[in-house]
Protein backbone atom coordinates (compact mmCIF):
# COMPACT_ATOMS: atom_id res chain seq x y z
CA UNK A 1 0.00 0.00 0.00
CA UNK A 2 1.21 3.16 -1.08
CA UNK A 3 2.57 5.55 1.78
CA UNK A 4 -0.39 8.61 2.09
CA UNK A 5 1.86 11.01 3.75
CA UNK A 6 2.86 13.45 1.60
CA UNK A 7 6.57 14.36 1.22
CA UNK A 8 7.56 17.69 2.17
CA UNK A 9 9.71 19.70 -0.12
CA UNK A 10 13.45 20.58 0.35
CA UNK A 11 13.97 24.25 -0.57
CA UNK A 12 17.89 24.73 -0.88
CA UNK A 13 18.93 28.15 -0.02
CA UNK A 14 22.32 29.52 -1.00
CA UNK A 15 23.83 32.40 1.35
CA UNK A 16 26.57 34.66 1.34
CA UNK A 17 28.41 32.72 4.93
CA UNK A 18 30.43 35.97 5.44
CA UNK A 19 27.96 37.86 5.66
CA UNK A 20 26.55 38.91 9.03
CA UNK A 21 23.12 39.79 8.14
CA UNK A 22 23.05 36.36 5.86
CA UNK A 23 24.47 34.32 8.73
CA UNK A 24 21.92 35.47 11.69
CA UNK A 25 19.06 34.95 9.24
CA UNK A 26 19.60 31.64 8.72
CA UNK A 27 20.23 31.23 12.26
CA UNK A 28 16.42 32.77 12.92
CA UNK A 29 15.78 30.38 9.88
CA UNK A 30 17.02 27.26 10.99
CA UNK A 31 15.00 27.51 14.61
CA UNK A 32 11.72 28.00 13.27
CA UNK A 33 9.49 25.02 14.17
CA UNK A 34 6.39 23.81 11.86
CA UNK A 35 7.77 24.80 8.59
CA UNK A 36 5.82 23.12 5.64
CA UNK A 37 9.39 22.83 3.42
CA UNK A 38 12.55 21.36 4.73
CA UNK A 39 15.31 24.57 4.37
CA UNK A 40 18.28 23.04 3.62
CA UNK A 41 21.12 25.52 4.27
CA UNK A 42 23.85 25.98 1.38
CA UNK A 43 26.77 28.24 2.02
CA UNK A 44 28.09 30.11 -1.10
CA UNK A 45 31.53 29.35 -0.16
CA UNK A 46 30.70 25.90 0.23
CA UNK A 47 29.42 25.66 -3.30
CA UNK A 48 32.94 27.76 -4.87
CA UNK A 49 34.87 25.24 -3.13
CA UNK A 50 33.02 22.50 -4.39
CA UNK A 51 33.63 23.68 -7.91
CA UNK A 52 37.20 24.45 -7.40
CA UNK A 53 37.55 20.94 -6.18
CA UNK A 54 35.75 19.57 -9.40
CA UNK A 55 37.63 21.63 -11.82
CA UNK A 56 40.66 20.24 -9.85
CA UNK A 57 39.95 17.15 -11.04
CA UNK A 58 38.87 16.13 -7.10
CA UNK A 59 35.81 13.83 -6.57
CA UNK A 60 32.23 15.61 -6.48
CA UNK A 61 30.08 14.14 -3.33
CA UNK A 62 26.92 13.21 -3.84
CA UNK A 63 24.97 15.48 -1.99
CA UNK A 64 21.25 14.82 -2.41
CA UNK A 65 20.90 18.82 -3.53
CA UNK A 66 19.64 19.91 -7.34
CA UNK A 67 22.66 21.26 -9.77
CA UNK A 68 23.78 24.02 -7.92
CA UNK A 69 26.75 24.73 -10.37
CA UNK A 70 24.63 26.05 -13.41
CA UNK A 71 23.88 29.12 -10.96
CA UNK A 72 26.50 32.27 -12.13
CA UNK A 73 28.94 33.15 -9.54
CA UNK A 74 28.60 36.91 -9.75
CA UNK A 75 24.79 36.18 -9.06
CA UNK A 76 24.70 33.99 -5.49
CA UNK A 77 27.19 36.84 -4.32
CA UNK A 78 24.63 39.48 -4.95
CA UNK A 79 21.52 38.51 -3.43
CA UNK A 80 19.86 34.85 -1.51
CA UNK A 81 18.81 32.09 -3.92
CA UNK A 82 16.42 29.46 -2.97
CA UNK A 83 16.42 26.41 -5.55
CA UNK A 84 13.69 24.02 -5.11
CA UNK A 85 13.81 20.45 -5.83
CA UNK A 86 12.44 20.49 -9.94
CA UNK A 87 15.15 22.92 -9.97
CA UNK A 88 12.78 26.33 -10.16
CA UNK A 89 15.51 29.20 -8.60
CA UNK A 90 14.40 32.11 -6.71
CA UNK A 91 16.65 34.88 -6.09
CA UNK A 92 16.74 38.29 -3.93
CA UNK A 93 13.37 39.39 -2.62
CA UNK A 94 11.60 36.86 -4.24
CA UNK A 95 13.76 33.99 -2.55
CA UNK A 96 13.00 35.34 0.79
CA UNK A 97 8.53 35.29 -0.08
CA UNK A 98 9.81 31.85 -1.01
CA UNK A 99 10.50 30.90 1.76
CA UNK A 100 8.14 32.93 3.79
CA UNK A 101 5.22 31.04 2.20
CA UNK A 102 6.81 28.18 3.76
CA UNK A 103 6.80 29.22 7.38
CA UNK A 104 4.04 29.80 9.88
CA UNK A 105 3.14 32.97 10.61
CA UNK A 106 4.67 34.91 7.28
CA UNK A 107 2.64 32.65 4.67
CA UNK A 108 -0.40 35.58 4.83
CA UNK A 109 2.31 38.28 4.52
CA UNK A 110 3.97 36.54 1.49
CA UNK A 111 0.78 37.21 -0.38
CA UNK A 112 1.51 41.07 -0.36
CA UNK A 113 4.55 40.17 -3.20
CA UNK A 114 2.03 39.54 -5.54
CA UNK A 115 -0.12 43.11 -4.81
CA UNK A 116 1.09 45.35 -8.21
CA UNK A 117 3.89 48.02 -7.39
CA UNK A 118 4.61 45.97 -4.03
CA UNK A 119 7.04 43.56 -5.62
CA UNK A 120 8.71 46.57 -7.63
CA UNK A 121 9.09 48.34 -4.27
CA UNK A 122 10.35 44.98 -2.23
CA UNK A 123 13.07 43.94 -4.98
CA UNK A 124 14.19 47.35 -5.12
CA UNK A 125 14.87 47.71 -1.08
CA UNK A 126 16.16 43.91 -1.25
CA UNK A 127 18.84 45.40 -3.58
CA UNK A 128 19.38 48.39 -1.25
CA UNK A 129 20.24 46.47 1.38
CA UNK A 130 21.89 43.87 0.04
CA UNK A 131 24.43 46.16 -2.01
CA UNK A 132 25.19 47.90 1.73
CA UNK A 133 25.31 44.71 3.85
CA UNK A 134 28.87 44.20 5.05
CA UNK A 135 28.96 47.95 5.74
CA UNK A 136 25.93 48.18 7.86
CA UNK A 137 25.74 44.27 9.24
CA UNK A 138 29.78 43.44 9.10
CA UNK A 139 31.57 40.38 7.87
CA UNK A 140 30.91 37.32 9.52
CA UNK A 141 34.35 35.09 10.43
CA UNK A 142 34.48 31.74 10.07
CA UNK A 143 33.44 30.83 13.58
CA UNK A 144 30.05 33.34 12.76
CA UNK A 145 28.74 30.85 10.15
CA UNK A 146 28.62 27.89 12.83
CA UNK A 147 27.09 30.37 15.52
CA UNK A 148 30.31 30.14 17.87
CA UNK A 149 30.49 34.51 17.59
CA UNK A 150 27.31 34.82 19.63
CA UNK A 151 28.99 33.79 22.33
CA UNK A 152 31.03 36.56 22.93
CA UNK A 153 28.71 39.01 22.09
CA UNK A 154 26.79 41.42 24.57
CA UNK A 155 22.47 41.08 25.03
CA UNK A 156 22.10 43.98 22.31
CA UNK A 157 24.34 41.92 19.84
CA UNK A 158 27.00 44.67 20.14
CA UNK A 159 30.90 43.94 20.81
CA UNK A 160 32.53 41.05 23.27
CA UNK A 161 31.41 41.01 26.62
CA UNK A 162 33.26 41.00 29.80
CA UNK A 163 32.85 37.92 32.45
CA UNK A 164 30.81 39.69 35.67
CA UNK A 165 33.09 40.54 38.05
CA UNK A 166 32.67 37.47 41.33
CA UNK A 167 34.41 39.20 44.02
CA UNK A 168 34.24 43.10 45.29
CA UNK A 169 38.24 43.36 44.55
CA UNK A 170 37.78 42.57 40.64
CA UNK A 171 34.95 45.27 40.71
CA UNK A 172 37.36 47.86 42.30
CA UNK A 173 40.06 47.14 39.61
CA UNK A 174 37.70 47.67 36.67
């Protein structure tokens, strides 16, 4: 007997890892509960390496992911891409409704995309941003992609913080 349950999609979304901004979204991304698509997470870099390692002459892995490579370069640097699994790409604002018609919660506001002069306006500020977003967000190290940098940062998100001081001495000497 044929299994009813129906599969849920894998939406592969290619991100800019050094990038600050890109990095904490998927972070908000990757905790959200009930989504009706799996969100499979690709770094960029992952993907240049990959290619470097098959014009090399190295070994491609099998990944279980769509043809990634026949996206341009110059392209997944610029803005998000989502590729679903029949190989359909999304990129910039219309990746992120993408994926918002995925989640719970932002599937009603994904519908505004479609109102005329709304989706003008939304890939035009998706551009703004995006052109601007390792001078407003920063560059995210290495340790940023994995999550390891919120560790050291403050409650606001803002710098490394300090250990609380345990004894009255340590106070004194700050």
């Amino acid at each position: 007997m044929p299994d009813k349950r129906k599969r849920r999609e894998t939406l592969c979304v290619v991100y800019d890892a050094e990038c600050a901004l890109c990095t904490g979204a998927v972070r908000q991304l990757a905790a959200v509960r009930g989504a009706r698509a799996e969100l499979r997470f690709v770094p960029l870099q992952a993907l240049e390496a990959q290619a470097a390692g098959a014009r090399d002459g190295g070994r491609q892995e099998p990944s279980g992911l769509p043809d990634l490579t026949r996206l341009d370069a110059a392209a997944l640097r610029a803005q998000l891409h989502v590729v679903q699994a029949d190989g359909a790409v999304f990129a910039g604002a219309e990746a992120v409704v993408r994926i918002m018609r995925e989640l719970p919660g932002w599937r009603l506001l994904s519908w505004l995309y479609r109102v005329p002069g709304l989706k003008r306006a939304a890939d035009a500020a998706y551009r703004y941003v995006a052109r601007r977003r390792y001078d407003w967000f920063g560059r995210a190290d290495e340790g940023c992609a994995s999550g390891a940098c919120a560790l050291h940062r403050n409650a606001d998100g803002a710098g490394a913080s300090r250990p609380r001081p345990s004894s009255t001495r340590e106070m004194e000497e700050r």
